[in-house]
Protein backbone atom coordinates (compact mmCIF):
# COMPACT_ATOMS: atom_id res chain seq x y z
CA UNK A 1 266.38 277.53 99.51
CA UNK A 2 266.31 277.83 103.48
CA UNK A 3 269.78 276.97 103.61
CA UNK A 4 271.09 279.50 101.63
CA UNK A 5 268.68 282.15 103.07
CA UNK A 6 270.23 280.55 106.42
CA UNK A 7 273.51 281.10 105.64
CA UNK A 8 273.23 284.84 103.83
CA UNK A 9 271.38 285.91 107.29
CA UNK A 10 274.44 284.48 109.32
CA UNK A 11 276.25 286.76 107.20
CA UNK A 12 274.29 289.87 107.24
CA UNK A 13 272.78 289.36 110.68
CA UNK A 14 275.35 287.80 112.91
CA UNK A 15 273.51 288.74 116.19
CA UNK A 16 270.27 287.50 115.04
CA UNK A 17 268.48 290.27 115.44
CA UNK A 18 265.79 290.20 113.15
CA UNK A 19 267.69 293.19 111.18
CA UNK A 20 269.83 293.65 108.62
CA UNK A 21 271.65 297.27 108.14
CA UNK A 22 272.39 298.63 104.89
CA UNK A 23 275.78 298.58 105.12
CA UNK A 24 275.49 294.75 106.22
CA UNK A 25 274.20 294.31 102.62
CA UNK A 26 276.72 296.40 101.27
CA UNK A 27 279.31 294.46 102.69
CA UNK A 28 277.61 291.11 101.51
CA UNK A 29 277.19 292.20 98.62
CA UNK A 30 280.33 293.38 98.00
CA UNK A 31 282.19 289.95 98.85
CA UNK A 32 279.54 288.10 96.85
CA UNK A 33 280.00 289.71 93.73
CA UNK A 34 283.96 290.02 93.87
CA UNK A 35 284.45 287.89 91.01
CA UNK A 36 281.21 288.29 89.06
CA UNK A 37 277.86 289.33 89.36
CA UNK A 38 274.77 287.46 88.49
CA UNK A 39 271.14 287.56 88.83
CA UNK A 40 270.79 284.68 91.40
CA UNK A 41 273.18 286.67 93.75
CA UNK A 42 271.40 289.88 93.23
CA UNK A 43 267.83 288.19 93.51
CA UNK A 44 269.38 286.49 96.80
CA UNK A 45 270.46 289.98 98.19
CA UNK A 46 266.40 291.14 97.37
CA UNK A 47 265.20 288.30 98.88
CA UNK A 48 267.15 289.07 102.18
CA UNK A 49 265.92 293.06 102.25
CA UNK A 50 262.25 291.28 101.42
CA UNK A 51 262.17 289.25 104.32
CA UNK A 52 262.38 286.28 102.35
CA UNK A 53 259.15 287.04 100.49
CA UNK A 54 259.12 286.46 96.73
CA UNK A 55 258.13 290.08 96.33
CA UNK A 56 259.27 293.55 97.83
CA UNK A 57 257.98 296.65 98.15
CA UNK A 58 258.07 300.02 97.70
CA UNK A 59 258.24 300.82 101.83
CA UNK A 60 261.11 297.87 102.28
CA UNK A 61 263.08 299.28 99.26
CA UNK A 62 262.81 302.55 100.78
CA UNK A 63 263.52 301.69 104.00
CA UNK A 64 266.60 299.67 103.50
CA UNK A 65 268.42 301.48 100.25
CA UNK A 66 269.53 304.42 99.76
CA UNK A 67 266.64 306.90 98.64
CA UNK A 68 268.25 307.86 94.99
CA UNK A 69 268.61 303.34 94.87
CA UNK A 70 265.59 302.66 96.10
CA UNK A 71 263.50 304.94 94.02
CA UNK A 72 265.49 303.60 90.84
CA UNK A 73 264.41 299.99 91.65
CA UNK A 74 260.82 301.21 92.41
CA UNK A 75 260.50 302.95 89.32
CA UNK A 76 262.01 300.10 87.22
CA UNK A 77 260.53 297.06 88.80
CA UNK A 78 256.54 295.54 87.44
CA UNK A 79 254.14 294.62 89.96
CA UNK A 80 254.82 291.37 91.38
CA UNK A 81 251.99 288.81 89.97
CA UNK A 82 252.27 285.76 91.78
CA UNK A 83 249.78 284.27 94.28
CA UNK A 84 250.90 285.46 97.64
CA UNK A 85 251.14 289.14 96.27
CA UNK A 86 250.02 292.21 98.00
CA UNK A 87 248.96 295.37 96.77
CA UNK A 88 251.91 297.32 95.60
CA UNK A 89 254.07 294.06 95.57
CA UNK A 90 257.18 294.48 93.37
CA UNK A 91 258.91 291.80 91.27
CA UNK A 92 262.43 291.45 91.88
CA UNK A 93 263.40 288.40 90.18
CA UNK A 94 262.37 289.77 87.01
CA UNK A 95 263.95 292.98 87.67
CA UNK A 96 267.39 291.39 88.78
CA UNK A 97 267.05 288.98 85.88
CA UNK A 98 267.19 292.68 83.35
CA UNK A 99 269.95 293.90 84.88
CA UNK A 100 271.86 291.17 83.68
CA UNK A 101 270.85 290.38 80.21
CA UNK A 102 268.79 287.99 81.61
CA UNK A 103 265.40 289.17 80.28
CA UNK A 104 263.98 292.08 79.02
CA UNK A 105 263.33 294.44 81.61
């Protein structure tokens, strides 16, 4: 929830400036998955880049991966469905949720 949004953003964005670099999330990410991976974490890390939206898109991914990354997750992810979507909304969860077994991506 908020609090764990809170406390990732402390992380990534110890300034508070509204922005979070990519090697920020790197770094995050790379202490968060020492031990293991999992879908929450991942989904958590998307969530962050999303702007704590429940979708992301193509621009954000572009913007804040790597372009080889971020066209991999574009091309991999299904439109996101829920009620707040936008046109060209990706679904993350689901996509994070593959990449772990989780689901079928």
């Amino acid at each position: 929830g908020d609090a764990e949004f809170n406390r990732i953003m402390s992380v990534v964005d110890p300034n508070h400036s509204g922005l979070v670099t990519f090697q920020a999330f790197i770094d995050f990410m790379s202490r968060e998955t020492t031990d293991t991976d999992t879908a929450d974490q991942v989904i958590a890390s998307f969530k962050v880049l999303a702007g704590d939206k429940n979708f992301i898109t193509a621009e954000e991914l572009r913007r804040e991966l790597p372009p080889d990354q971020a066209e991999y997750c574009i091309a991999r992810m299904a439109p996101y469905q829920g009620p707040d979507a936008v046109p060209g909304a990706l679904d993350y969860k689901s996509f994070s949720t593959a990449l772990y077994g989780e689901s079928d991506l």
